[in-house]
N, C-alpha and C. Protein backbone atom coordinates (compact mmCIF):
# COMPACT_ATOMS: atom_id res chain seq x y z
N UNK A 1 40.29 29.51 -154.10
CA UNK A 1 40.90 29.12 -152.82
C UNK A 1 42.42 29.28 -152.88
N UNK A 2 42.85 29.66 -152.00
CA UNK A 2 44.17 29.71 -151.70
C UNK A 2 45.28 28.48 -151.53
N UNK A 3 46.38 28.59 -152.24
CA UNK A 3 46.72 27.20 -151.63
C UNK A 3 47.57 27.24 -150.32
N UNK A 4 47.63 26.13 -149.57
CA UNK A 4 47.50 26.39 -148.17
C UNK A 4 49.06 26.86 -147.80
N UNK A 5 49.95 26.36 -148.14
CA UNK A 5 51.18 26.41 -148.26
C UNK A 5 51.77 27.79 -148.34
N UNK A 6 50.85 29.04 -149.57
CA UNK A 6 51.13 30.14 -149.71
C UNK A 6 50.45 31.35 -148.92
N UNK A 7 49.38 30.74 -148.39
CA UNK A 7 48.46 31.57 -147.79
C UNK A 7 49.33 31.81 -146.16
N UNK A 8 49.99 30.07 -145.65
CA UNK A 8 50.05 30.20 -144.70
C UNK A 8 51.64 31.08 -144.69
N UNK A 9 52.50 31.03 -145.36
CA UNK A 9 53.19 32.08 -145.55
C UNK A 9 53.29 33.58 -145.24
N UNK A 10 52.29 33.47 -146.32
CA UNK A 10 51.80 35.54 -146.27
C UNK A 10 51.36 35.47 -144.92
N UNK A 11 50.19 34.96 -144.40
CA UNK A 11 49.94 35.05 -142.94
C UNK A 11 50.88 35.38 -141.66
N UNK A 12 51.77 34.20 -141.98
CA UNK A 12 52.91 33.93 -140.71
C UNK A 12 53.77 35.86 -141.08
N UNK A 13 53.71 35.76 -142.12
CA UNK A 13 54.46 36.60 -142.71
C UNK A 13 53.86 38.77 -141.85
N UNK A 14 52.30 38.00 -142.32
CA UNK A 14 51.80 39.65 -142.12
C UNK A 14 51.99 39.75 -140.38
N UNK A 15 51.44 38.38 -139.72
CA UNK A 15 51.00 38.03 -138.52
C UNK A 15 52.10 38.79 -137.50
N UNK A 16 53.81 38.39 -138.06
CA UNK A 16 54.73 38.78 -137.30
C UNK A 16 54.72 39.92 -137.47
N UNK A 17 55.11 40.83 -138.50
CA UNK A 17 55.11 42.41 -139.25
C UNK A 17 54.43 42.81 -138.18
N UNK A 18 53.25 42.54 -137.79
CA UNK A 18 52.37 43.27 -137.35
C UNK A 18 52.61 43.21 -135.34
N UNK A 19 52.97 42.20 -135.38
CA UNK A 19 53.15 41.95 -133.36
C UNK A 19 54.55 42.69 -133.37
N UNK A 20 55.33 42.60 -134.37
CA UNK A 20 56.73 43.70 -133.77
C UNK A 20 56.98 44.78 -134.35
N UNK A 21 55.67 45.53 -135.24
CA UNK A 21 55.76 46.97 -135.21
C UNK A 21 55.49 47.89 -134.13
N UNK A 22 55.24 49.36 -134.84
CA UNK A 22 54.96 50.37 -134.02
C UNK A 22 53.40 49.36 -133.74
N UNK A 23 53.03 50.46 -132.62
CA UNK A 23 51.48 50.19 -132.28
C UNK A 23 50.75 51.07 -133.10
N UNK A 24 49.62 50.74 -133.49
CA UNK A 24 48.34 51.09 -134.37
C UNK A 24 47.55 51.99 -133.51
N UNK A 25 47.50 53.08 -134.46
CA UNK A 25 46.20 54.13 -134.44
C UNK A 25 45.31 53.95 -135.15
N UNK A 26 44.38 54.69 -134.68
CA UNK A 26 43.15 54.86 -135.84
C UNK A 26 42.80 56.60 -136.29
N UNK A 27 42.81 56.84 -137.78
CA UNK A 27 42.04 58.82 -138.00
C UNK A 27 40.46 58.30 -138.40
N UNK A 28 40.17 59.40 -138.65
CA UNK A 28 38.70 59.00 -139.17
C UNK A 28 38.53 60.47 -140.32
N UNK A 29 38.33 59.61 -141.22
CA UNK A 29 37.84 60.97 -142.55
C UNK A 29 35.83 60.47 -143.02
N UNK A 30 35.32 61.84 -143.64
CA UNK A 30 34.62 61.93 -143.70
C UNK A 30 33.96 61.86 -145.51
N UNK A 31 32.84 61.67 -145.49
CA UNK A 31 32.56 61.61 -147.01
C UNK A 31 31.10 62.86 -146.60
N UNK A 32 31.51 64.26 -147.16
CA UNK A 32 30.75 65.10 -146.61
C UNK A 32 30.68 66.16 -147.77
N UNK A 33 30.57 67.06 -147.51
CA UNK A 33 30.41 68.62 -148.54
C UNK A 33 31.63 69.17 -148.49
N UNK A 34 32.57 68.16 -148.21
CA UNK A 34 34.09 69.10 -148.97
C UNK A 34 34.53 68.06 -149.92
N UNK A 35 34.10 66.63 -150.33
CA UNK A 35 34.14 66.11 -151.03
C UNK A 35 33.57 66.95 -152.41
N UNK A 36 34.19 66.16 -153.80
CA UNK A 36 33.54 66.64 -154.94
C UNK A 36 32.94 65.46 -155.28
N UNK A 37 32.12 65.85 -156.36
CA UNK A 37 30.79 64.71 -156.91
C UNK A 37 30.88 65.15 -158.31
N UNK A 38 30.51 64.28 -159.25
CA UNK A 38 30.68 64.05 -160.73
C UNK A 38 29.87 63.19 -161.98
N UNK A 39 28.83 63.32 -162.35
CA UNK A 39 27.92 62.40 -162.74
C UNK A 39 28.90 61.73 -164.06
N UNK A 40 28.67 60.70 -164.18
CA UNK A 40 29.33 59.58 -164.97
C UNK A 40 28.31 59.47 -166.21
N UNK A 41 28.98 58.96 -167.22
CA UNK A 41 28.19 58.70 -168.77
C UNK A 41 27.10 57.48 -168.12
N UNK A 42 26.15 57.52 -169.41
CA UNK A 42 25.29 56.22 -169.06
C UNK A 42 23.84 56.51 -167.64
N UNK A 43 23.71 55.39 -167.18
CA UNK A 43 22.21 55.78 -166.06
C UNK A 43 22.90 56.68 -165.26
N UNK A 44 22.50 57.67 -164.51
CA UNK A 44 22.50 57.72 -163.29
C UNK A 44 23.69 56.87 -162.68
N UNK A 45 24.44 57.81 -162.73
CA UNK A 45 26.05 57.19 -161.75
C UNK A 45 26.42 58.15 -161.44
N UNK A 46 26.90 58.57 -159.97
CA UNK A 46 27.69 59.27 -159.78
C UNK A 46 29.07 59.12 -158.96
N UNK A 47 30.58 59.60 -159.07
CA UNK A 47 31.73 59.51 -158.39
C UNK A 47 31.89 60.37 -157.70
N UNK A 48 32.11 60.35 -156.23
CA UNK A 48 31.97 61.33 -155.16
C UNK A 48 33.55 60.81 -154.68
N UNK A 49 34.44 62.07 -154.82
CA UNK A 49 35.74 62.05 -154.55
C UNK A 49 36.19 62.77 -153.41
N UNK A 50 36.69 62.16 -152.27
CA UNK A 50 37.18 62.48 -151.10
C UNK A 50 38.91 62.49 -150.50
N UNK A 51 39.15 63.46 -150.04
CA UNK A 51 40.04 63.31 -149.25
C UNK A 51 40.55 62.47 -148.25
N UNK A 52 41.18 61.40 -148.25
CA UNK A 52 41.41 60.53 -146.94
C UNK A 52 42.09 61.20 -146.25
N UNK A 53 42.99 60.11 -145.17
CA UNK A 53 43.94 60.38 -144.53
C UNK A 53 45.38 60.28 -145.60
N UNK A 54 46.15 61.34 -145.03
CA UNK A 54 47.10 61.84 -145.49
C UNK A 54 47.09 62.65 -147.07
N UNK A 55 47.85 61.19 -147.90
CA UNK A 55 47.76 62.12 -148.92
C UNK A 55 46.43 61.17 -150.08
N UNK A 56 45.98 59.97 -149.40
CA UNK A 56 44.98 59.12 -149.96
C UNK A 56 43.77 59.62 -150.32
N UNK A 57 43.40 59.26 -151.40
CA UNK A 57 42.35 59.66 -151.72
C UNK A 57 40.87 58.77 -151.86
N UNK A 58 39.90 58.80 -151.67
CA UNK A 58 38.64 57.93 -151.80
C UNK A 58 37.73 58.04 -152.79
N UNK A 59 37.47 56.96 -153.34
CA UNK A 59 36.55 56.91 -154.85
C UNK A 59 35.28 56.25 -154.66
N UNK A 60 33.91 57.45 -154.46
CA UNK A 60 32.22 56.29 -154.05
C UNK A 60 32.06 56.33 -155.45
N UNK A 61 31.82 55.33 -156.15
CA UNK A 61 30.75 55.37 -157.22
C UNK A 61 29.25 54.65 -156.68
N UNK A 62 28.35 55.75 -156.93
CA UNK A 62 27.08 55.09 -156.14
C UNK A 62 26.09 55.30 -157.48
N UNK A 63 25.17 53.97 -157.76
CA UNK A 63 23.87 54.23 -158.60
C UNK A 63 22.71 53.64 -157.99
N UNK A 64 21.56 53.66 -158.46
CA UNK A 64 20.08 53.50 -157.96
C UNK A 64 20.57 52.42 -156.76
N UNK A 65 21.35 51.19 -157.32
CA UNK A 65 21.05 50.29 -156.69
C UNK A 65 22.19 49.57 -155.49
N UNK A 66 23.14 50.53 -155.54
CA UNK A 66 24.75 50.71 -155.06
C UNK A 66 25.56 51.42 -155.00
N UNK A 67 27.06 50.51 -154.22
CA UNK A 67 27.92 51.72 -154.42
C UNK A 67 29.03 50.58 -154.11
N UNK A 68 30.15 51.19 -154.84
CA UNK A 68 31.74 50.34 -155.12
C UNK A 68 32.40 51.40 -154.84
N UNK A 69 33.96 51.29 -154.20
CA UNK A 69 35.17 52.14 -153.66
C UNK A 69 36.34 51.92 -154.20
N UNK A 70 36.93 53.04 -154.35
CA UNK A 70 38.41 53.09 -155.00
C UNK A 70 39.33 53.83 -153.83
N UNK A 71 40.29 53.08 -154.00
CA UNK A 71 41.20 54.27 -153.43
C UNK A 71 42.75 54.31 -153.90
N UNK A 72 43.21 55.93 -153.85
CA UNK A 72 44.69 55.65 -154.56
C UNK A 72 45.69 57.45 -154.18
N UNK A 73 46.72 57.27 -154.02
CA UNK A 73 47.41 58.10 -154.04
C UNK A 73 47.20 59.41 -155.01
N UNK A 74 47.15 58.97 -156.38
CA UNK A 74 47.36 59.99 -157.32
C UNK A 74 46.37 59.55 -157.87
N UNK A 75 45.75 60.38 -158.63
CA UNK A 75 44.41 60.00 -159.88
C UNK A 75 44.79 59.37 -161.03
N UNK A 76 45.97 59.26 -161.07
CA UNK A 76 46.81 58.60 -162.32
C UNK A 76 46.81 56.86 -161.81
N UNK A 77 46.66 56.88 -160.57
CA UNK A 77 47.22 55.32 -160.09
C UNK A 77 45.90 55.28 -158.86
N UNK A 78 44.83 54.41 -159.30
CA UNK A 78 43.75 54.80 -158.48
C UNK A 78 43.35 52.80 -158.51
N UNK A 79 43.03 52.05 -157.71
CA UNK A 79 42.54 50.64 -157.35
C UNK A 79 41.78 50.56 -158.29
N UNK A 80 41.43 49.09 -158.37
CA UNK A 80 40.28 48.51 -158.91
C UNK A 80 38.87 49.09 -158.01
N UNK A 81 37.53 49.10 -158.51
CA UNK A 81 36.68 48.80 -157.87
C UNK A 81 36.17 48.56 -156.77
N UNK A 82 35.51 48.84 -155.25
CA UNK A 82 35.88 47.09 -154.98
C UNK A 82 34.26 47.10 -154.45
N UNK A 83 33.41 45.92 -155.01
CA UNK A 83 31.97 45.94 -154.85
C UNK A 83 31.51 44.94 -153.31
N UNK A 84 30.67 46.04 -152.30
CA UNK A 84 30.88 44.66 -151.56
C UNK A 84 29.84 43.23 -151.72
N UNK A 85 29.92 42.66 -150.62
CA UNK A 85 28.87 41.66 -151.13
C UNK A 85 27.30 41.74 -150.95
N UNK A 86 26.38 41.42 -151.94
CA UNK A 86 25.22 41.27 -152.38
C UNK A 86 24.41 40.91 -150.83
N UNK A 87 23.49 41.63 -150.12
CA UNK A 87 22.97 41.19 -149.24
C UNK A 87 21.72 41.74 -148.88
N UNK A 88 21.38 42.64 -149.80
CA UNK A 88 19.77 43.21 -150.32
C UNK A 88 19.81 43.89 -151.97
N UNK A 89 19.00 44.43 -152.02
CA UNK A 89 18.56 45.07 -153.25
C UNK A 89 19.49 46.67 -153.48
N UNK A 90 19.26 47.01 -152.42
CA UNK A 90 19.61 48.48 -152.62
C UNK A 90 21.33 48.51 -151.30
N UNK A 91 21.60 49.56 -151.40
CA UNK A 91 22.59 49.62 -150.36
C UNK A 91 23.61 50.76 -150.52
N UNK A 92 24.24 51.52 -149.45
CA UNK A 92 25.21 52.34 -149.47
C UNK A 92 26.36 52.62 -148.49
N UNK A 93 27.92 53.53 -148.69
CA UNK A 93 28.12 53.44 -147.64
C UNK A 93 27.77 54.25 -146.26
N UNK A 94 28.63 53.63 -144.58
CA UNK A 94 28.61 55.19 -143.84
C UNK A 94 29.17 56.39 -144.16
N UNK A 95 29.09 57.38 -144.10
CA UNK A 95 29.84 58.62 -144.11
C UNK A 95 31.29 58.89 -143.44
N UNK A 96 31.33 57.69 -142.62
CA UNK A 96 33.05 57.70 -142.05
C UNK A 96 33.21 56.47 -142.33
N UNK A 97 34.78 56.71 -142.89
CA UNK A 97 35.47 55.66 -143.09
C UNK A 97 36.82 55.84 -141.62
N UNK A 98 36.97 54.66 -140.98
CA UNK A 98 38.35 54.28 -140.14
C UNK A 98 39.51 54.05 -140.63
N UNK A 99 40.88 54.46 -140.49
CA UNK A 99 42.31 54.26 -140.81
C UNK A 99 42.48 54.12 -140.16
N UNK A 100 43.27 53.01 -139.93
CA UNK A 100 44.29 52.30 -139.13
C UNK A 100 45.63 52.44 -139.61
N UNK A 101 46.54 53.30 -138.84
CA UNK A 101 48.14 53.75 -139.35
C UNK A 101 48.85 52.93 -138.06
N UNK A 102 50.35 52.83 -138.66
CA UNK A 102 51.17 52.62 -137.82
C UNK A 102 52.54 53.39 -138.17
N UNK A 103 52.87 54.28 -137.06
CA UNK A 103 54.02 55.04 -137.35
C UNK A 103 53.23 56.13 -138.13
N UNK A 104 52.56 56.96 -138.32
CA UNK A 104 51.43 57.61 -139.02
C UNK A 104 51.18 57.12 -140.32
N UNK A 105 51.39 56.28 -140.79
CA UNK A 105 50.79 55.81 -142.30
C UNK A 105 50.03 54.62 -142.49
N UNK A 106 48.52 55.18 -143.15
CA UNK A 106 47.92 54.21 -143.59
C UNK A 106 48.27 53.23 -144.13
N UNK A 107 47.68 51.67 -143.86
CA UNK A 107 47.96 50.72 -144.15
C UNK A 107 46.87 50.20 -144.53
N UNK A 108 45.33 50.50 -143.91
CA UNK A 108 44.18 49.77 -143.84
C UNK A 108 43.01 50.67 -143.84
N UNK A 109 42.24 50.12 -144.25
CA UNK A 109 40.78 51.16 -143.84
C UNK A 109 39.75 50.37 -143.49
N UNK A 110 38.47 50.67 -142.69
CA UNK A 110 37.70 49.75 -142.28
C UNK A 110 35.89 50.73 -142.60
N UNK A 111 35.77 50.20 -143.33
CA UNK A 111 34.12 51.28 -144.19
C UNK A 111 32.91 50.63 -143.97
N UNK A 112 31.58 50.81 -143.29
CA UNK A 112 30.46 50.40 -143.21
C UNK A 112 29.77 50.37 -143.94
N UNK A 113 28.92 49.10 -144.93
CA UNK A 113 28.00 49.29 -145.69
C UNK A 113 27.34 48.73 -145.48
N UNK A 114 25.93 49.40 -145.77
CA UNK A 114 24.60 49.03 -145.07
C UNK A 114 23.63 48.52 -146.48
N UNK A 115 22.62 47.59 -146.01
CA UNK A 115 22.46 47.12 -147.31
C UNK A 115 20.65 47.80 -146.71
N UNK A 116 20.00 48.13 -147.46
CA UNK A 116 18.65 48.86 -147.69
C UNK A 116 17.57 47.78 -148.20
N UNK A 117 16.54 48.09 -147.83
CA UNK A 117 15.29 46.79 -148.45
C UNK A 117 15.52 45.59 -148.53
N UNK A 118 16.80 44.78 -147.77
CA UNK A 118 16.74 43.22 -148.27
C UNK A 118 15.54 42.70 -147.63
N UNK A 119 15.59 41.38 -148.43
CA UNK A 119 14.67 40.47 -148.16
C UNK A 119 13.61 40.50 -146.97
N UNK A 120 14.88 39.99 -146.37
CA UNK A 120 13.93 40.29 -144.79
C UNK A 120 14.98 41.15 -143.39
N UNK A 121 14.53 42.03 -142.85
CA UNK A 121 15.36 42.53 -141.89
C UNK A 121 16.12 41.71 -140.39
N UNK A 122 16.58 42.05 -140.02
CA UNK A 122 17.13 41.51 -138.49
C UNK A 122 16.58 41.73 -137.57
N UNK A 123 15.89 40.73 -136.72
CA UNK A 123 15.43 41.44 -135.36
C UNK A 123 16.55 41.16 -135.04
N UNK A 124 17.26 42.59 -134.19
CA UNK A 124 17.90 42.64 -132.92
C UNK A 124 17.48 43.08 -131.38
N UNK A 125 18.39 43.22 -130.56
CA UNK A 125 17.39 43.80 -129.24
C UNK A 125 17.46 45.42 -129.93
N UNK A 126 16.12 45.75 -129.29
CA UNK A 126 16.35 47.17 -129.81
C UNK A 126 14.90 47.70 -130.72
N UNK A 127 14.58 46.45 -131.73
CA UNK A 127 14.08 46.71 -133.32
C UNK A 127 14.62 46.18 -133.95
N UNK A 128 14.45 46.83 -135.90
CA UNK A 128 14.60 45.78 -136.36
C UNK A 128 16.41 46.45 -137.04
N UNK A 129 17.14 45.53 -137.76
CA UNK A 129 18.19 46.12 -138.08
C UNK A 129 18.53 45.71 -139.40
N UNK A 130 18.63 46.88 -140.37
CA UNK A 130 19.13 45.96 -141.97
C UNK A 130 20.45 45.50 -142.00
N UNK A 131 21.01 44.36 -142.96
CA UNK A 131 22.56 43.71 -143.14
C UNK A 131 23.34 44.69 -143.22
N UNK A 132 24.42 44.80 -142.37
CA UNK A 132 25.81 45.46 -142.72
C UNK A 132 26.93 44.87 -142.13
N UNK A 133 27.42 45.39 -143.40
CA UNK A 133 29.51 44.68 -143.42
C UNK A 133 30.21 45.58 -143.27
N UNK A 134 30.92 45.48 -142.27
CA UNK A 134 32.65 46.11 -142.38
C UNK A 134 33.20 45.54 -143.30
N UNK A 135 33.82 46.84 -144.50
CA UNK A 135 34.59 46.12 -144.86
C UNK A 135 35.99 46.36 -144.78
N UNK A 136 37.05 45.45 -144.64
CA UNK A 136 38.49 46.25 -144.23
C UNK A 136 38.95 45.78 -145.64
N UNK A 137 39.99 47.13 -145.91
CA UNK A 137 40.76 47.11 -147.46
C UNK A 137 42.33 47.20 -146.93
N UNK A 138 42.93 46.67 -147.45
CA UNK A 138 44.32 47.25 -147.56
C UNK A 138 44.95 48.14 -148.35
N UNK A 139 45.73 48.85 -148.11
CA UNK A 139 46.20 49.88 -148.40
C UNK A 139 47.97 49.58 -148.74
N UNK A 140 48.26 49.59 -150.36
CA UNK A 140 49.39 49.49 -150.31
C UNK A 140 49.78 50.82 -151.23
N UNK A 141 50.61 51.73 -151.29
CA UNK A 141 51.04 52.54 -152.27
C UNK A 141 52.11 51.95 -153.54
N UNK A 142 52.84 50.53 -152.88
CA UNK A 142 53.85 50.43 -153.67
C UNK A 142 53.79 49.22 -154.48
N UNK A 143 52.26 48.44 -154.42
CA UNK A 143 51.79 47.62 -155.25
C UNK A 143 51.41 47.91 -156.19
N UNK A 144 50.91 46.94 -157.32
CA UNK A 144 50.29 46.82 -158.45
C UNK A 144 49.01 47.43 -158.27
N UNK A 145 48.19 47.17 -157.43
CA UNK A 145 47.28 47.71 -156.70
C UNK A 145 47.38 48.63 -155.45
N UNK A 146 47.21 50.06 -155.80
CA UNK A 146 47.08 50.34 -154.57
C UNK A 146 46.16 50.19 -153.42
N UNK A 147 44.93 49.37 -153.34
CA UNK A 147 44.02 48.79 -152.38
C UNK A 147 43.57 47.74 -152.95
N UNK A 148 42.65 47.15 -151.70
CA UNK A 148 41.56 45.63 -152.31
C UNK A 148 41.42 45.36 -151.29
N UNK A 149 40.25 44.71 -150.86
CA UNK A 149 39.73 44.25 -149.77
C UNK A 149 40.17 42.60 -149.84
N UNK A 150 40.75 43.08 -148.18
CA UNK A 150 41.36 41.67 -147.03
C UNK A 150 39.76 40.83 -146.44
N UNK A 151 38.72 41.40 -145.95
CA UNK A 151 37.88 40.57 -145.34
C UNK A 151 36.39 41.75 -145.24
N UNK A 152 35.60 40.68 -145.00
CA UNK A 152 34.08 41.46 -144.82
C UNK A 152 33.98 40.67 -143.37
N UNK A 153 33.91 41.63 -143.01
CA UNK A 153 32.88 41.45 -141.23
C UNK A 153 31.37 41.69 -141.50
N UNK A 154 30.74 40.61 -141.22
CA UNK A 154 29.41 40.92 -140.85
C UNK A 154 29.34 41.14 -139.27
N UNK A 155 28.67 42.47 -139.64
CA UNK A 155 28.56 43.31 -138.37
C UNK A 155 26.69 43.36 -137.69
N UNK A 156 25.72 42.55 -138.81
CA UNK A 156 24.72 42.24 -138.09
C UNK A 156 24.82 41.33 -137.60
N UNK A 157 25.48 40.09 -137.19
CA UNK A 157 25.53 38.59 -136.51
C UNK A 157 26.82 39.03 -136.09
N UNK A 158 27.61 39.75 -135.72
CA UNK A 158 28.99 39.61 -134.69
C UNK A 158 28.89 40.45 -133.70
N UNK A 159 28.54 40.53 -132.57
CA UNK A 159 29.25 41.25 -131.27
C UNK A 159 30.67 41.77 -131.48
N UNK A 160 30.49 43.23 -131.05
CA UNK A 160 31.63 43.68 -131.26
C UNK A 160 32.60 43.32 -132.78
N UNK A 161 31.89 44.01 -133.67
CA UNK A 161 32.42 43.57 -135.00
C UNK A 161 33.18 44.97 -135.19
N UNK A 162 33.68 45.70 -134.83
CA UNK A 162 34.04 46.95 -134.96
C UNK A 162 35.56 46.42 -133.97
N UNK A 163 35.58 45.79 -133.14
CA UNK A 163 37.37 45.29 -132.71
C UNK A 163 37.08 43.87 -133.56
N UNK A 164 36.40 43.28 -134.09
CA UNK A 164 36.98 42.36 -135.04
C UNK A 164 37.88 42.93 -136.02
N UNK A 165 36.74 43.57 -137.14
CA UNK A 165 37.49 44.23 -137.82
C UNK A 165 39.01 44.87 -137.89
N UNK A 166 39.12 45.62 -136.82
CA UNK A 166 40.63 46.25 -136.62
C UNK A 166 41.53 45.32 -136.57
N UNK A 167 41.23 43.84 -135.59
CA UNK A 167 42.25 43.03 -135.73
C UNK A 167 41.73 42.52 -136.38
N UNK A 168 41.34 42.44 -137.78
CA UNK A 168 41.70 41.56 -138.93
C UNK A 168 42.45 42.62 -139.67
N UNK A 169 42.34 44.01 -139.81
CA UNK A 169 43.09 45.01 -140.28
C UNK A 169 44.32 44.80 -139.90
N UNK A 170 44.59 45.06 -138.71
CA UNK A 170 45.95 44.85 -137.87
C UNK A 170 46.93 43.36 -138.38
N UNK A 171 46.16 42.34 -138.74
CA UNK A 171 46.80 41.15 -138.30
C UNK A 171 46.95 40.54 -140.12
N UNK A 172 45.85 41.11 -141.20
CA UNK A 172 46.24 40.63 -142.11
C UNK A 172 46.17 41.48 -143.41
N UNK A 173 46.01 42.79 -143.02
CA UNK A 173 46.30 43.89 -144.43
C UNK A 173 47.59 43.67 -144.41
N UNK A 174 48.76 44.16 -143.49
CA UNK A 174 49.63 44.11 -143.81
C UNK A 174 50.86 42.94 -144.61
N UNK A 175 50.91 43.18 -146.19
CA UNK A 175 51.41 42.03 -146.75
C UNK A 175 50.38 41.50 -147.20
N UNK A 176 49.39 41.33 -147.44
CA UNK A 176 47.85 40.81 -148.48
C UNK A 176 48.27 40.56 -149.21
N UNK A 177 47.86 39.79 -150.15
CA UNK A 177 48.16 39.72 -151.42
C UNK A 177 46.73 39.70 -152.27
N UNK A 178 46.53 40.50 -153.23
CA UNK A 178 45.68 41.33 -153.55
C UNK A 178 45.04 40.47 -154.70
N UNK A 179 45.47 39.37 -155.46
CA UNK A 179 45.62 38.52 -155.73
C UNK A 179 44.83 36.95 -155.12
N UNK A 180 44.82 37.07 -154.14
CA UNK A 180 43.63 36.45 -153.36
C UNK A 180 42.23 36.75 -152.59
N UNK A 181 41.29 36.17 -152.92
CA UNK A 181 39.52 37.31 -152.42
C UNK A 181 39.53 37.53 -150.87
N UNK A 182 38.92 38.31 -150.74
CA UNK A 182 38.55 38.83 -148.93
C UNK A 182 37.71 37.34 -148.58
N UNK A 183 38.40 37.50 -147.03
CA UNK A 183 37.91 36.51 -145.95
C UNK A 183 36.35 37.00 -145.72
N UNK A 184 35.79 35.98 -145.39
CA UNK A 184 34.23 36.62 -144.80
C UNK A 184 34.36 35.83 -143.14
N UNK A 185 33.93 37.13 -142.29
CA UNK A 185 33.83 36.61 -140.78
C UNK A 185 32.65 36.80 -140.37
N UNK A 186 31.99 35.93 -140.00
CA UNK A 186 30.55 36.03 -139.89
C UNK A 186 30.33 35.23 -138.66
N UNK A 187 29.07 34.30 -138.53
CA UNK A 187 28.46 33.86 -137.23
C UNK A 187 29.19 32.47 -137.43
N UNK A 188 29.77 31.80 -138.59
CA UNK A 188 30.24 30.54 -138.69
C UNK A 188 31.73 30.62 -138.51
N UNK A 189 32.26 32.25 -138.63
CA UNK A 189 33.95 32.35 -138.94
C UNK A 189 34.01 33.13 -138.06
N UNK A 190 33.95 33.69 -136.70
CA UNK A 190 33.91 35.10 -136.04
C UNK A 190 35.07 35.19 -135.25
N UNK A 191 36.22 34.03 -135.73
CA UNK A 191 37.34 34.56 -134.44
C UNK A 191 38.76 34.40 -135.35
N UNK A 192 39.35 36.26 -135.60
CA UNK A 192 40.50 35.75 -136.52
C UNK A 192 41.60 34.91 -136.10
N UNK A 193 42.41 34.84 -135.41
CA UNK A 193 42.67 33.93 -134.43
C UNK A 193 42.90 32.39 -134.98
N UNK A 194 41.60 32.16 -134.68
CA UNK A 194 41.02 30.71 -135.36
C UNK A 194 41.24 30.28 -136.55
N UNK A 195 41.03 31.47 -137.08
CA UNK A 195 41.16 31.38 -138.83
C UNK A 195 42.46 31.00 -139.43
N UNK A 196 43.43 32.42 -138.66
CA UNK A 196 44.91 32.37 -139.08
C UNK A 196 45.36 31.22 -138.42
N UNK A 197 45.06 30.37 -137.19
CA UNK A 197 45.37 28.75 -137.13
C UNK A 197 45.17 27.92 -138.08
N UNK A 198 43.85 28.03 -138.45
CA UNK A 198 43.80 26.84 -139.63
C UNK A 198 44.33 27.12 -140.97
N UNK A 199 44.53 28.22 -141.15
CA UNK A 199 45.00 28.51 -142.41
C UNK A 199 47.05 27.92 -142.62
N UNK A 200 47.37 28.19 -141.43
CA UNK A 200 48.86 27.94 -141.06
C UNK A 200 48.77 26.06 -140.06
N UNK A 201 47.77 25.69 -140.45
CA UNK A 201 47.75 24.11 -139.86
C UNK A 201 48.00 23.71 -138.80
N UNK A 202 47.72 24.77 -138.01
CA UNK A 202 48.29 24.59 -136.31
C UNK A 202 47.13 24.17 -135.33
């Protein structure tokens, strides 16, 4: 847990950054057949290396039962890991990942992962639907880390979890501290808003 004092800081901190910058775009890159792929020592692993936006680059490591993301400028200076959370057996990501730039440079990314065979599925209207999270990462080049994930949206229990996401991108990648775990916004947490109030004691 965060202590409240520092959290509400960085917050107040990212919260403003972000209402008196440029305004936010979004690119969209692909994880496709211009990507390269690379089998890893040990079971069945493979690293599927992509081109982002600009000069960023994207790291899938996917095996039988998953898949974890890297991302980094240079191959010399590439993130931790980042695994999302446990919510079936099997699982992978979408094929597009979202950037969110301001002034054209990435700051954030927002990636769909879908979780395969859990437990039990979702009825939604429609049929049935398996668990998936947005997850938004931040994007810093001039940290210790160049990424790590800010928050998981659950996107099977949120309406419109796809403008959640962005404004939690928008409102708290910028200035993260990488150093503290991703928020989860779900059916009990679904309004950032709310969150960044209680976190700043207002």
């Amino acid at each position: 847990m965060m202590e409240k004092q520092t959290i509400a800081a960085l917050l107040a901190i990212a919260a403003g950054s972000a209402a008196s910058a440029q305004p936010v775009d979004s690119a969209y890159t692909r994880i496709d057949e211009t990507c390269t792929q690379r089998q890893l020592p040990g079971e069945p692993v493979f690293e599927t290396a992509c081109r982002g936006h600009g000069d960023w680059n994207v790291y899938i490591v996917a095996s039988d039962h998953g898949a974890s993301a890297a991302y980094g400028r240079d191959e010399r200076v590439v993130s931790d890991a980042m695994n999302p959370p446990m919510r079936g057996l099997f699982g992978g990501f979408n094929d597009v990942i979202e950037w969110r730039l301001r002034d054209g440079a990435a700051f954030a990314t927002i990636h769909r992962y879908v979780h395969y065979n859990p437990p039990e599925t979702l009825e939604v209207t429609g049929g049935l639907q398996e668990p998936n999270t947005l997850i938004v990462t931040a994007l810093d080049p001039d940290g210790d880390q160049p990424a790590c994930p800010v928050a998981y949206v659950d996107a099977s229990a949120l309406p419109g979890a796809n403008a959640i996401a962005r404004e939690v991108a928008d409102r708290l990648a910028p200035g993260w501290d990488c150093a503290y775990g991703p928020v989860t916004f779900d059916a009990n947490n679904p309004d950032v808003g709310a969150w960044l109030a209680a976190q700043g004691g207002r």
